[in-house]
PDB file of N, CA and C in Angstrom:
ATOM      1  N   UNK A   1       5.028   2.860  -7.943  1.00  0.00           N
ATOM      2  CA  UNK A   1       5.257   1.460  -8.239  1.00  0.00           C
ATOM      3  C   UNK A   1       5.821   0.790  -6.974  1.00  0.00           C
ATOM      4  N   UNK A   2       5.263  -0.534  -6.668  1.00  0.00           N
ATOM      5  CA  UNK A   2       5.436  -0.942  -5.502  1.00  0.00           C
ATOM      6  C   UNK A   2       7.187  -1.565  -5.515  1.00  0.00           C
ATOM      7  N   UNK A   3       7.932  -0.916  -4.349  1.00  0.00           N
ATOM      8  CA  UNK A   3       9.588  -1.461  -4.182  1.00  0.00           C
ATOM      9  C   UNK A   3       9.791  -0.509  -4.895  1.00  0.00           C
ATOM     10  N   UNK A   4       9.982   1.041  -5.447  1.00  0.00           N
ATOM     11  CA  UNK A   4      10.209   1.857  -6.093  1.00  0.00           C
ATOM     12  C   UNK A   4      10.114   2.946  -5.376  1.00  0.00           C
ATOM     13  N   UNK A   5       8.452   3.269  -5.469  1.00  0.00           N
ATOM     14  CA  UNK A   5       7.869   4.679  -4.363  1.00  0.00           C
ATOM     15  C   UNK A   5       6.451   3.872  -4.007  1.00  0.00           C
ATOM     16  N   UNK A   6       6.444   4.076  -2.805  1.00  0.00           N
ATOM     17  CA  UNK A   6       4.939   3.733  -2.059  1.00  0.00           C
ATOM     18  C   UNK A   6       4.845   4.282  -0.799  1.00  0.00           C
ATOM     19  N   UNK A   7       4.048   3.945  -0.120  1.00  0.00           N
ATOM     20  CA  UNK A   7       3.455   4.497   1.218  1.00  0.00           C
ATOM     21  C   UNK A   7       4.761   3.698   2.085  1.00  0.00           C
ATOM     22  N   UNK A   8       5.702   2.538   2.110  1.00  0.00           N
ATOM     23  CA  UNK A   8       6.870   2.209   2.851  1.00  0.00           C
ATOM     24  C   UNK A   8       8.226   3.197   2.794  1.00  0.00           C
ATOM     25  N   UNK A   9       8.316   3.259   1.395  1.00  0.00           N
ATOM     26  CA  UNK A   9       9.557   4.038   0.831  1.00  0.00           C
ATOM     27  C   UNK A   9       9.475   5.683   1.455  1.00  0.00           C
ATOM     28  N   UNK A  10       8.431   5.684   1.056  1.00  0.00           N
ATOM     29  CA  UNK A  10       7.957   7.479   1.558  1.00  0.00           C
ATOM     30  C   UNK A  10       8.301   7.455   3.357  1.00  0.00           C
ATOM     31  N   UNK A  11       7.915   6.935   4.200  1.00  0.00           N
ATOM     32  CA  UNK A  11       8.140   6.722   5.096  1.00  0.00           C
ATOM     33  C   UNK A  11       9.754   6.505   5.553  1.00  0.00           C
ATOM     34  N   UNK A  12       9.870   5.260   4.328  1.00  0.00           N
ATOM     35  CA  UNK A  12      11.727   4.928   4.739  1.00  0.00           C
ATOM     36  C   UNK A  12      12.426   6.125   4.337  1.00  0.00           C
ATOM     37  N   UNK A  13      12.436   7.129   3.555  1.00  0.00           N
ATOM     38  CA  UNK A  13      12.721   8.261   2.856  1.00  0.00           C
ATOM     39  C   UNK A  13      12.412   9.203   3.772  1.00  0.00           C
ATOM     40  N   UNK A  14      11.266   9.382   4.563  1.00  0.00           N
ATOM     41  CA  UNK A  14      11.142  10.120   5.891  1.00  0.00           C
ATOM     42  C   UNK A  14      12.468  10.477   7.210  1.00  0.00           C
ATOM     43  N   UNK A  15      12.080   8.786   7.048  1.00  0.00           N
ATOM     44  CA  UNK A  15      12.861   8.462   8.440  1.00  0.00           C
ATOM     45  C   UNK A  15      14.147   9.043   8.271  1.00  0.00           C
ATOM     46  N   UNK A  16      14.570   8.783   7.268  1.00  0.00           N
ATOM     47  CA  UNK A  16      15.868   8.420   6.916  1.00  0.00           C
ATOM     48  C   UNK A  16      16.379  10.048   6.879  1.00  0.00           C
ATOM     49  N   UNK A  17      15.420  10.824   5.874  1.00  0.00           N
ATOM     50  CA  UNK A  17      15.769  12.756   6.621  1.00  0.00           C
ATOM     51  C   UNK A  17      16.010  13.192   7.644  1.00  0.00           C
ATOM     52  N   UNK A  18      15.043  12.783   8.633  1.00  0.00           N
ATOM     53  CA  UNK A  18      14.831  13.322  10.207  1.00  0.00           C
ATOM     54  C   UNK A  18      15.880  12.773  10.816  1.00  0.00           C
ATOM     55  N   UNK A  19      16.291  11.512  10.497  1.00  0.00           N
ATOM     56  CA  UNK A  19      17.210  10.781  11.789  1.00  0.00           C
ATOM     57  C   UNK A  19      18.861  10.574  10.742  1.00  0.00           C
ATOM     58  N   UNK A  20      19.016  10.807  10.135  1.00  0.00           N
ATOM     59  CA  UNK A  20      20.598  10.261   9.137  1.00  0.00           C
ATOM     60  C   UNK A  20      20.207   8.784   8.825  1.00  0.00           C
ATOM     61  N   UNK A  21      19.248   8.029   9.033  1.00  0.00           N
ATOM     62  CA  UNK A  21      19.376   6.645   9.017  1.00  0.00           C
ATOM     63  C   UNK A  21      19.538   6.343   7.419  1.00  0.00           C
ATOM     64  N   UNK A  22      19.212   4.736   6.996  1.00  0.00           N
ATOM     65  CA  UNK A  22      19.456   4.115   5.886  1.00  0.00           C
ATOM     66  C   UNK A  22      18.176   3.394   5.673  1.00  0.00           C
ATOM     67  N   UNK A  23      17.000   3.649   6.452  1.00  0.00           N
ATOM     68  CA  UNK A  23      16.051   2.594   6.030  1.00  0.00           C
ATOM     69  C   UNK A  23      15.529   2.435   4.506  1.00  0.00           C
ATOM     70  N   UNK A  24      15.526   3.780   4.012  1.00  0.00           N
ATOM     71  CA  UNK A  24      15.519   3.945   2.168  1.00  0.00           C
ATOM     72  C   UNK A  24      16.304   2.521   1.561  1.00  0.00           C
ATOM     73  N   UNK A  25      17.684   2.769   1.961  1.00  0.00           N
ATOM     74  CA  UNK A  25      18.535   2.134   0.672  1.00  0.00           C
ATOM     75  C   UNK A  25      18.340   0.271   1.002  1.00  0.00           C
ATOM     76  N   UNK A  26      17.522  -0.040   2.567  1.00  0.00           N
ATOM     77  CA  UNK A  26      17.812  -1.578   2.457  1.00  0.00           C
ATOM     78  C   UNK A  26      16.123  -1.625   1.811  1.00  0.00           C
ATOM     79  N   UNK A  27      14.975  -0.580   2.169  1.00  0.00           N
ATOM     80  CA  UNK A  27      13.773  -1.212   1.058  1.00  0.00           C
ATOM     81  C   UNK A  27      13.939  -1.110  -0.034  1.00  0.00           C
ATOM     82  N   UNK A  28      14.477  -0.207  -0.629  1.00  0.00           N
ATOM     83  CA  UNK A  28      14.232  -0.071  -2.280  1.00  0.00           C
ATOM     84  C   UNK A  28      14.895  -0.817  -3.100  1.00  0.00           C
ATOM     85  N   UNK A  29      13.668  -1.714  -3.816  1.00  0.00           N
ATOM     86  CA  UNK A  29      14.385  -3.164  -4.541  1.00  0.00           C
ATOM     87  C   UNK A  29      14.169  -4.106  -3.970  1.00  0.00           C
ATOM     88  N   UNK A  30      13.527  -4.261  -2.898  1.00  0.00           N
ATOM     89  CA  UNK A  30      13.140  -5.392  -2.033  1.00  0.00           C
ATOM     90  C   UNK A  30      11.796  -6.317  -2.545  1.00  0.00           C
ATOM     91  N   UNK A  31      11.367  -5.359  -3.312  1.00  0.00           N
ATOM     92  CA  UNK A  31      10.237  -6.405  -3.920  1.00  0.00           C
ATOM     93  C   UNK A  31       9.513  -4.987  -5.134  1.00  0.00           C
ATOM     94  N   UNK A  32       8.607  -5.783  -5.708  1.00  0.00           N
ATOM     95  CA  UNK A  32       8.535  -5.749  -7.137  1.00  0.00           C
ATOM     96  C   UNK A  32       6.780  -5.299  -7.354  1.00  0.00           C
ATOM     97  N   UNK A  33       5.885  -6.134  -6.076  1.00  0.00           N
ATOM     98  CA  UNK A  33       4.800  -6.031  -6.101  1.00  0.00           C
ATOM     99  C   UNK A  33       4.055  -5.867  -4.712  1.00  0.00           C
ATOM    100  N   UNK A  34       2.839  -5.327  -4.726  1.00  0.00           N
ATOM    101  CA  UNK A  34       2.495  -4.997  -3.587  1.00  0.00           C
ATOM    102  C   UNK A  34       2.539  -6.441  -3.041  1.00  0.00           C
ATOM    103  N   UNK A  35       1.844  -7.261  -3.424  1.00  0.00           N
ATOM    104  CA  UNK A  35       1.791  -8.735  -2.563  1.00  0.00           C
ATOM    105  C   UNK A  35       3.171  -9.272  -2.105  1.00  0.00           C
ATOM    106  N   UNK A  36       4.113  -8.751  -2.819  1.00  0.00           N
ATOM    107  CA  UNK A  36       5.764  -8.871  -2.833  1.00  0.00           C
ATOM    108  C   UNK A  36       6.179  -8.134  -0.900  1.00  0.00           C
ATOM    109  N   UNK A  37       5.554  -6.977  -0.939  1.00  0.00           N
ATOM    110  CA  UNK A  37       5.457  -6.103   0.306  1.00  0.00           C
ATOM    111  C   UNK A  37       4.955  -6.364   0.934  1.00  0.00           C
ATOM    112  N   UNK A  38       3.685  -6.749   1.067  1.00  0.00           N
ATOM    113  CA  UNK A  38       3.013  -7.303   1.934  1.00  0.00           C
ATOM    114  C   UNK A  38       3.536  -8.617   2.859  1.00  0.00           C
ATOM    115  N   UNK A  39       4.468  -9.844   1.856  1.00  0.00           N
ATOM    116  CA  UNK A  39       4.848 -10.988   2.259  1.00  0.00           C
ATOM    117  C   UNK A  39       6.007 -10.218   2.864  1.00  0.00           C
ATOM    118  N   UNK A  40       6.566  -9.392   2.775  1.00  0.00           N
ATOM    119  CA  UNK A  40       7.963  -9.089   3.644  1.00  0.00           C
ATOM    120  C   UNK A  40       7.147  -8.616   4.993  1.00  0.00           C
ATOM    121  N   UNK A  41       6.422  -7.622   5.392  1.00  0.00           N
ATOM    122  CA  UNK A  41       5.160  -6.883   6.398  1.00  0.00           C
ATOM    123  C   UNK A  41       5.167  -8.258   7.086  1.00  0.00           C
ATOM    124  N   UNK A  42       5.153  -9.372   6.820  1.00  0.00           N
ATOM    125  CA  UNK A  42       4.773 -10.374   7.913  1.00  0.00           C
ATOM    126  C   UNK A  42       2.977 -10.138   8.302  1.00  0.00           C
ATOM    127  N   UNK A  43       2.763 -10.955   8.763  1.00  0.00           N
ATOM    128  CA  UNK A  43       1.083 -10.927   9.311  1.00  0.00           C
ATOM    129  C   UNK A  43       1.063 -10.013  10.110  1.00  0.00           C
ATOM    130  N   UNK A  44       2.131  -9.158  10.785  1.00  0.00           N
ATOM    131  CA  UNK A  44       1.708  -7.931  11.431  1.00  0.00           C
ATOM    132  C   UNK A  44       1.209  -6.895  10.459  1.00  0.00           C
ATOM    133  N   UNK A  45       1.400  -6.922   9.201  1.00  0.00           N
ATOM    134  CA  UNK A  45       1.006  -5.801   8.291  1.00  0.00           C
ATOM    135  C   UNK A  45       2.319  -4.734   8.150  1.00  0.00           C
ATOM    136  N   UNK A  46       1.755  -3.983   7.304  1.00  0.00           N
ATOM    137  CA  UNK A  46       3.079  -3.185   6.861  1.00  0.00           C
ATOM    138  C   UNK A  46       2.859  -1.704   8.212  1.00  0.00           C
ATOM    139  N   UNK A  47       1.777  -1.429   8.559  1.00  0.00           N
ATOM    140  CA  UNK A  47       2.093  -0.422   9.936  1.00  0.00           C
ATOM    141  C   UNK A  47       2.928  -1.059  10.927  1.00  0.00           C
ATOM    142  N   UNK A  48       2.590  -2.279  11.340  1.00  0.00           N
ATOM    143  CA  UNK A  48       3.572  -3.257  12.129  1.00  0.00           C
ATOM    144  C   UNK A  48       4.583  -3.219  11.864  1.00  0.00           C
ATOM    145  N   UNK A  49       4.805  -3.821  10.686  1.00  0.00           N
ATOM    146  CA  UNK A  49       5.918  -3.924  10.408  1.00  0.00           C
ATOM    147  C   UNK A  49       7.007  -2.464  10.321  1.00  0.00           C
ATOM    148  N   UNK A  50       6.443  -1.247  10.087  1.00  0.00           N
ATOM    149  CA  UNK A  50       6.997  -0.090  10.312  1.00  0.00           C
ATOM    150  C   UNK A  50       7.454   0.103  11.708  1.00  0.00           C
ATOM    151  N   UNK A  51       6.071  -0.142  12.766  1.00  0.00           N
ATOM    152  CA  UNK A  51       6.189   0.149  14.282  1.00  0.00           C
ATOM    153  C   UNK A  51       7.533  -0.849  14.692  1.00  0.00           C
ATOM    154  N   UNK A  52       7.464  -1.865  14.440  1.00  0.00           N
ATOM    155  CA  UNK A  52       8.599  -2.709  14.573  1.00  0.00           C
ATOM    156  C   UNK A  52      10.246  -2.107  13.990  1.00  0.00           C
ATOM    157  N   UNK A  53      10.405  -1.865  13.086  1.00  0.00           N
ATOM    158  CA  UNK A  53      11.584  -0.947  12.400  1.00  0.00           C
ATOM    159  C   UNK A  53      11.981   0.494  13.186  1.00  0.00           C
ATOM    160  N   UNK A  54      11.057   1.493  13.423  1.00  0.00           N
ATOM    161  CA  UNK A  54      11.163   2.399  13.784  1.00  0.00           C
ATOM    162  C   UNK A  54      11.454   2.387  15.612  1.00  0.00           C
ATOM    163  N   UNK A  55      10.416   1.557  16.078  1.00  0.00           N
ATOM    164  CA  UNK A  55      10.868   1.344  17.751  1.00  0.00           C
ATOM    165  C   UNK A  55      11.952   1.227  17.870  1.00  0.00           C
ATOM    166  N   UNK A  56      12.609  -0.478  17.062  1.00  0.00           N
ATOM    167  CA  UNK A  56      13.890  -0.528  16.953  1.00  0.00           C
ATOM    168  C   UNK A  56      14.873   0.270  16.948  1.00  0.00           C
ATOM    169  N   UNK A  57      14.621   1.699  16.023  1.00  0.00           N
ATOM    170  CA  UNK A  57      15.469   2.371  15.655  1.00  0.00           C
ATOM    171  C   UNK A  57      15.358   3.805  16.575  1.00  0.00           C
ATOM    172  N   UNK A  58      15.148   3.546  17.687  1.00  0.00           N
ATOM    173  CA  UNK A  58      14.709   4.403  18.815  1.00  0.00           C
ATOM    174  C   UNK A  58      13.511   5.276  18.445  1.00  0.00           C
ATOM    175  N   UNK A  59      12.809   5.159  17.689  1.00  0.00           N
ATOM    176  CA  UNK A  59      11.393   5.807  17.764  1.00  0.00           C
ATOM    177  C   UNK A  59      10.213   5.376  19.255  1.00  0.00           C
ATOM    178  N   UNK A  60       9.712   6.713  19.401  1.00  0.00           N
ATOM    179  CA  UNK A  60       8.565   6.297  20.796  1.00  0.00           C
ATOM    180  C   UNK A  60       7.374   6.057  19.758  1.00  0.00           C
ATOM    181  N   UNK A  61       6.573   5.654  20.946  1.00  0.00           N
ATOM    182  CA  UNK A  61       5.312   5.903  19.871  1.00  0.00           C
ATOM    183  C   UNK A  61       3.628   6.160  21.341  1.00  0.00           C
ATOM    184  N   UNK A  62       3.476   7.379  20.756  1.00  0.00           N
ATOM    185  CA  UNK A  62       2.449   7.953  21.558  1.00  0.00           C
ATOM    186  C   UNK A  62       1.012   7.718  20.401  1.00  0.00           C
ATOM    187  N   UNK A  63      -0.464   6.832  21.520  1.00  0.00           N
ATOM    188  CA  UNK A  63      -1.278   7.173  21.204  1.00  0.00           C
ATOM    189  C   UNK A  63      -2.695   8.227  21.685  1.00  0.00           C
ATOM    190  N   UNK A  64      -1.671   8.916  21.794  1.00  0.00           N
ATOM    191  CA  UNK A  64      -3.313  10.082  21.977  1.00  0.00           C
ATOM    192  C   UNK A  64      -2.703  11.201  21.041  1.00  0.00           C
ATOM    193  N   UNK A  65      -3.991  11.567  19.986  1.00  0.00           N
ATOM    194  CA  UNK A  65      -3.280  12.440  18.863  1.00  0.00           C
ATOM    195  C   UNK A  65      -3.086  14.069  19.502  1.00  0.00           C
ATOM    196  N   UNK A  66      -3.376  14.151  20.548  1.00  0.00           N
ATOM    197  CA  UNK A  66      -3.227  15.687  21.233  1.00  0.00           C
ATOM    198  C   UNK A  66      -1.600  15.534  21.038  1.00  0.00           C
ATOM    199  N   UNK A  67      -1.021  14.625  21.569  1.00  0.00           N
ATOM    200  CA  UNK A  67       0.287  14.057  21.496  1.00  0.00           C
ATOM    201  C   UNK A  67       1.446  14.161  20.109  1.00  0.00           C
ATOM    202  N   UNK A  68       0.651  14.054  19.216  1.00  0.00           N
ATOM    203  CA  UNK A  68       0.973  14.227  17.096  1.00  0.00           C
ATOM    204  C   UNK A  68       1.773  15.012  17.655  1.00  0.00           C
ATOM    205  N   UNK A  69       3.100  15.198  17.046  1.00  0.00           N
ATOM    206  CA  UNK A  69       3.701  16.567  16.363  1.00  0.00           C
ATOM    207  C   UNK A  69       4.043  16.491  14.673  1.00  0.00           C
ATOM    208  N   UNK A  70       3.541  17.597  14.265  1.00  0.00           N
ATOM    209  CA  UNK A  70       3.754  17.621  12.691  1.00  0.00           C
ATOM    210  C   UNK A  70       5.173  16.384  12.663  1.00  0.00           C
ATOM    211  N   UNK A  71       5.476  15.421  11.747  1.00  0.00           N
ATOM    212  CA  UNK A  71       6.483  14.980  11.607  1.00  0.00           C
ATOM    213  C   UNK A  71       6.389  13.587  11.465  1.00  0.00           C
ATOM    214  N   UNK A  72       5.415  13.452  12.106  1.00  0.00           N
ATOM    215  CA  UNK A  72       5.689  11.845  13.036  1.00  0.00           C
ATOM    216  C   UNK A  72       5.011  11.460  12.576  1.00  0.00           C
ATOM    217  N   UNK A  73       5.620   9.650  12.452  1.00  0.00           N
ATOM    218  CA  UNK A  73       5.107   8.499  11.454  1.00  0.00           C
ATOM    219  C   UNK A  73       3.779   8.410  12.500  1.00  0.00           C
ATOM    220  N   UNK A  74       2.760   7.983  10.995  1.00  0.00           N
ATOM    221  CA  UNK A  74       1.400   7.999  11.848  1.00  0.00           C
ATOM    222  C   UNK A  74       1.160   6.479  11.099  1.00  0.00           C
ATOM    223  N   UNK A  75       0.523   5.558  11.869  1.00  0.00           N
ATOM    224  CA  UNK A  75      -0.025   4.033  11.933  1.00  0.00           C
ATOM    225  C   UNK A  75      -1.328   4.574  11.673  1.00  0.00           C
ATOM    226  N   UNK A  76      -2.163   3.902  10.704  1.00  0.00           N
ATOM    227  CA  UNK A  76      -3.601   4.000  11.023  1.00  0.00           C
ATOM    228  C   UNK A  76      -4.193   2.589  11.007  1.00  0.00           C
ATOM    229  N   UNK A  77      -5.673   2.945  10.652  1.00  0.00           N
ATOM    230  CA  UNK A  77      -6.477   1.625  10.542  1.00  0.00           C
ATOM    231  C   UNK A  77      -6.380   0.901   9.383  1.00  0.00           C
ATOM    232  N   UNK A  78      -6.112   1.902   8.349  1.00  0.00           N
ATOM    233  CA  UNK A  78      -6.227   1.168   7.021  1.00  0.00           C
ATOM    234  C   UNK A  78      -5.019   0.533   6.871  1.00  0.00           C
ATOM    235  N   UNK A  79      -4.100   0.003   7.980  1.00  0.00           N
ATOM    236  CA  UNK A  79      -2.819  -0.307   7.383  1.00  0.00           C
ATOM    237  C   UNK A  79      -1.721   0.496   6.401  1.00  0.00           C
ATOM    238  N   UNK A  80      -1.895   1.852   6.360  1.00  0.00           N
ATOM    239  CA  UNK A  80      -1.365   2.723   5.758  1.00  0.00           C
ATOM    240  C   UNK A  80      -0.541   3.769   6.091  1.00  0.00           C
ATOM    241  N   UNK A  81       0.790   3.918   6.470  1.00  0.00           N
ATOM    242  CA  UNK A  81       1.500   4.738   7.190  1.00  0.00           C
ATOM    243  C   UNK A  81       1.555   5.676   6.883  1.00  0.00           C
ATOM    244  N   UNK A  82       1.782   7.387   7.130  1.00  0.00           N
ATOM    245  CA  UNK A  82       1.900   8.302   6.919  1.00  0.00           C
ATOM    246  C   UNK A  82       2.485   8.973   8.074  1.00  0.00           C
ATOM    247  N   UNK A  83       2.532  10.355   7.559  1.00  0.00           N
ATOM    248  CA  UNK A  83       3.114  11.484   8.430  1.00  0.00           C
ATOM    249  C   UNK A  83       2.285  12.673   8.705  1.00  0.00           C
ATOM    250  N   UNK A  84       2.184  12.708  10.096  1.00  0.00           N
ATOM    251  CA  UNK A  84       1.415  13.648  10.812  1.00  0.00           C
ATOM    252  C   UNK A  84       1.825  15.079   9.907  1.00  0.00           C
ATOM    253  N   UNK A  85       1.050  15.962   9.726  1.00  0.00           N
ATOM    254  CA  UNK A  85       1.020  17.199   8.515  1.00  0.00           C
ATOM    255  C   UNK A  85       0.047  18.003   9.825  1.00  0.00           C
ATOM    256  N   UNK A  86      -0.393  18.172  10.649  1.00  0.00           N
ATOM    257  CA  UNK A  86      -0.940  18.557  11.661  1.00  0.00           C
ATOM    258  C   UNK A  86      -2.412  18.521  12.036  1.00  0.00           C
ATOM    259  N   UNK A  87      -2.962  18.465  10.695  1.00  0.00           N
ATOM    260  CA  UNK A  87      -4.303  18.282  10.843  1.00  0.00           C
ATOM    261  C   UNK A  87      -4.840  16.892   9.646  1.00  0.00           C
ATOM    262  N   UNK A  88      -3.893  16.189   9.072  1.00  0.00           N
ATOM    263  CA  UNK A  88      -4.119  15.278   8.599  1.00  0.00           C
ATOM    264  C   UNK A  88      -2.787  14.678   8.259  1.00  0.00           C
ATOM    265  N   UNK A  89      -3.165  13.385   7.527  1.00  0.00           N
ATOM    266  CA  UNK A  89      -2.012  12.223   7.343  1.00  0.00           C
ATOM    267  C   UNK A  89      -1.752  12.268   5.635  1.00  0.00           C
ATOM    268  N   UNK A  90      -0.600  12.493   5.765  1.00  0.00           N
ATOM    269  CA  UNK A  90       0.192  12.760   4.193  1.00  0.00           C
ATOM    270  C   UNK A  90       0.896  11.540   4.132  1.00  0.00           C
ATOM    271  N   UNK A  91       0.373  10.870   2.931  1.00  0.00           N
ATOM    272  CA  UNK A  91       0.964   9.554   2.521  1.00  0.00           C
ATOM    273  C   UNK A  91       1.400   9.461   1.108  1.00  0.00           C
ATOM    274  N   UNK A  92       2.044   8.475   0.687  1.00  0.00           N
ATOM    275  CA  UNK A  92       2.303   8.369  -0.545  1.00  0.00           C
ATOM    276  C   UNK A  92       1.258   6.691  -0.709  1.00  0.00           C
ATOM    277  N   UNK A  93       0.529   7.020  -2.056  1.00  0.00           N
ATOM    278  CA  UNK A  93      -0.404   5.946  -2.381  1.00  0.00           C
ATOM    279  C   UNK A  93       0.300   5.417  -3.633  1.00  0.00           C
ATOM    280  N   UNK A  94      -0.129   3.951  -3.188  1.00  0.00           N
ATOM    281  CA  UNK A  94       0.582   2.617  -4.431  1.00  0.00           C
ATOM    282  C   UNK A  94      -0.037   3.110  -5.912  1.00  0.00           C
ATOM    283  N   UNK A  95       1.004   3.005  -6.619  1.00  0.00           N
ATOM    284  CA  UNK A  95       0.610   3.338  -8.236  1.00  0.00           C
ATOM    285  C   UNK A  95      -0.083   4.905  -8.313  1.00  0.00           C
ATOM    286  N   UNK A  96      -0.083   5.470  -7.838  1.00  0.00           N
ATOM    287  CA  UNK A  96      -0.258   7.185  -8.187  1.00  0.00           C
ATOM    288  C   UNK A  96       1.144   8.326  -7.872  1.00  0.00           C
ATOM    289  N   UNK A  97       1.110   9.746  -8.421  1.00  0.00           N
ATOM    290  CA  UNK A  97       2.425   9.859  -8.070  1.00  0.00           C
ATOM    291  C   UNK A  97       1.229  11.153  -7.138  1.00  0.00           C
ATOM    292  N   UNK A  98       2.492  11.820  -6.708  1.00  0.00           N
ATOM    293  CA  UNK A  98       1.663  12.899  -5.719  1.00  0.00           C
ATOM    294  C   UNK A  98       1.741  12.204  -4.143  1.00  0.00           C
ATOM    295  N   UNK A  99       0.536  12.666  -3.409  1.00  0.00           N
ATOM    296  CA  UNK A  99       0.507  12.383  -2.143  1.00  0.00           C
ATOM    297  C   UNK A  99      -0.968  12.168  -2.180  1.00  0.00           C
ATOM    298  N   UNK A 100      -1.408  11.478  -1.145  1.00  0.00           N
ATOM    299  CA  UNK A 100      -2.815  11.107  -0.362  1.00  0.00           C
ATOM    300  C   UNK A 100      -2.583  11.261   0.998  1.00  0.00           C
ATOM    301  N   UNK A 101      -4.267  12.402   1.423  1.00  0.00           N
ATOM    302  CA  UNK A 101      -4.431  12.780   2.805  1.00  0.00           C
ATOM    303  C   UNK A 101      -5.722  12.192   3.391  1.00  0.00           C
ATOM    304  N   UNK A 102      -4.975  11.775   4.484  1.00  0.00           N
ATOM    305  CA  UNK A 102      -6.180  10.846   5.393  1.00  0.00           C
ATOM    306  C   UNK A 102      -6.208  11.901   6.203  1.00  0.00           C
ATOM    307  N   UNK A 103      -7.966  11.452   6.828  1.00  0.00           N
ATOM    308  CA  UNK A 103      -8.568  12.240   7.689  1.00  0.00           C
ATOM    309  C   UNK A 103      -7.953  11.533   9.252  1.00  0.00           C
ATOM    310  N   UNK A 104      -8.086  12.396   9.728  1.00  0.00           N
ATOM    311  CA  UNK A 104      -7.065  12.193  11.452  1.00  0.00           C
ATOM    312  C   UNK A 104      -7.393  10.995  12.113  1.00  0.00           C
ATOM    313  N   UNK A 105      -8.833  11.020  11.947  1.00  0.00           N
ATOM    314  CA  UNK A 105      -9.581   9.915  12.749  1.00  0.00           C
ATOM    315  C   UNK A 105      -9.065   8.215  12.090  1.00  0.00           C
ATOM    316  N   UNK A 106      -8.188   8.427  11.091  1.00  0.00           N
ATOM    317  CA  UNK A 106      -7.787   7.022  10.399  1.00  0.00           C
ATOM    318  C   UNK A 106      -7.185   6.424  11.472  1.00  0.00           C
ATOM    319  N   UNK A 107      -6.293   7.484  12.214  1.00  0.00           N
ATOM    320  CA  UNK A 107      -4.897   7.445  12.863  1.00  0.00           C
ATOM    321  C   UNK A 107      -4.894   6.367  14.147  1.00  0.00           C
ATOM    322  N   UNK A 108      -3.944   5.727  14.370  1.00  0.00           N
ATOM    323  CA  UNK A 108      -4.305   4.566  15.895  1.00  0.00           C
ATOM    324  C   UNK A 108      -3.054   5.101  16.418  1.00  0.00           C
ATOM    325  N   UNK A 109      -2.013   5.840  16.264  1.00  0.00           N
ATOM    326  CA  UNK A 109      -0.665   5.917  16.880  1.00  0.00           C
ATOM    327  C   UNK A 109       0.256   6.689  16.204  1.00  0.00           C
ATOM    328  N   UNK A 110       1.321   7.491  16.684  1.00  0.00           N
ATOM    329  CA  UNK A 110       2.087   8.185  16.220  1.00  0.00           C
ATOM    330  C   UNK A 110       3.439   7.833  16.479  1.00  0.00           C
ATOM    331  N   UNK A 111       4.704   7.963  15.710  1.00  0.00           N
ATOM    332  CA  UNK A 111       5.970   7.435  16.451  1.00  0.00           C
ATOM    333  C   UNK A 111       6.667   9.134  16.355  1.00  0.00           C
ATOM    334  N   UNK A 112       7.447   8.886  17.235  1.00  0.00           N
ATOM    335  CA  UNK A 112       8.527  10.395  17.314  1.00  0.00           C
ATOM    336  C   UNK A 112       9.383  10.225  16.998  1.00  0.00           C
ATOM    337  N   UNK A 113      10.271  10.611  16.185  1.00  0.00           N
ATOM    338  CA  UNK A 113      12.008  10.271  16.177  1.00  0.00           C
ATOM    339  C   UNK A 113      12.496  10.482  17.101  1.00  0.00           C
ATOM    340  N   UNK A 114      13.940   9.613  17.947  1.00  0.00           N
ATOM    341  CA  UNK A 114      14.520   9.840  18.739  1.00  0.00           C
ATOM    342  C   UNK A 114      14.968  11.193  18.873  1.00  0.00           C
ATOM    343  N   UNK A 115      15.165  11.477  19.887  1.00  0.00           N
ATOM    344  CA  UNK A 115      15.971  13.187  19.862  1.00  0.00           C
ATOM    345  C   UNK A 115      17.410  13.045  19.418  1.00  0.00           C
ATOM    346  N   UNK A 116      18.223  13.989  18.909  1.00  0.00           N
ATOM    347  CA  UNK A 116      19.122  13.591  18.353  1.00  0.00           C
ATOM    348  C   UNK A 116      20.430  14.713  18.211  1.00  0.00           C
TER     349      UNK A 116
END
């Protein structure tokens, strides 16, 4: 359910393991509907709008996937963020529970967590 669990939260829930951060507790509740998410994403889209959050939050971001390490927030084409799994992109999809795997070639960019 969108502002609950989705392909943002999963990500903010990511981040937030790897690095101690809080990005979880300021999305969840932030909106109600995907179009709700989308209007927060700004016209950069919600990968943007991730790449934007995460840079901020000292993430790099390498695009050549030789570059991937299992872990790392992956940007694709479909506007759909996920996490590098090594040979594909593990996401969480709107309104299903479980996970969805994109094929590599979706992928436009990877971010790293800061070292820490």
């Amino acid at each position: 359910m969108p502002g609950q669990w989705d392909c943002v939260l999963f990500i903010a829930a990511w981040a937030d393991l790897v690095t101690g951060s809080d990005h979880l507790g300021h999305y969840r509740g932030l909106y109600a509907t995907h179009f709700g998410g989308l209007r927060i994403a700004g016209p950069e889209g919600i990968c943007g709008a991730v790449r934007r959050t995460l840079r901020g939050a000292g993430w790099s971001e390498v695009v050549d996937p030789a570059e991937f390490r299992p872990g790392d927030v992956v940007l694709t084409t479909l506007d759909h963020p996920g996490i590098w799994a090594g040979d594909c992109i593990a996401s969480a999809a709107r309104g299903a529970a479980g996970h969805t795997f994109l094929h590599p070639s979706q992928a436009r960019s990877a971010l790293h967590p800061p070292e820490l």
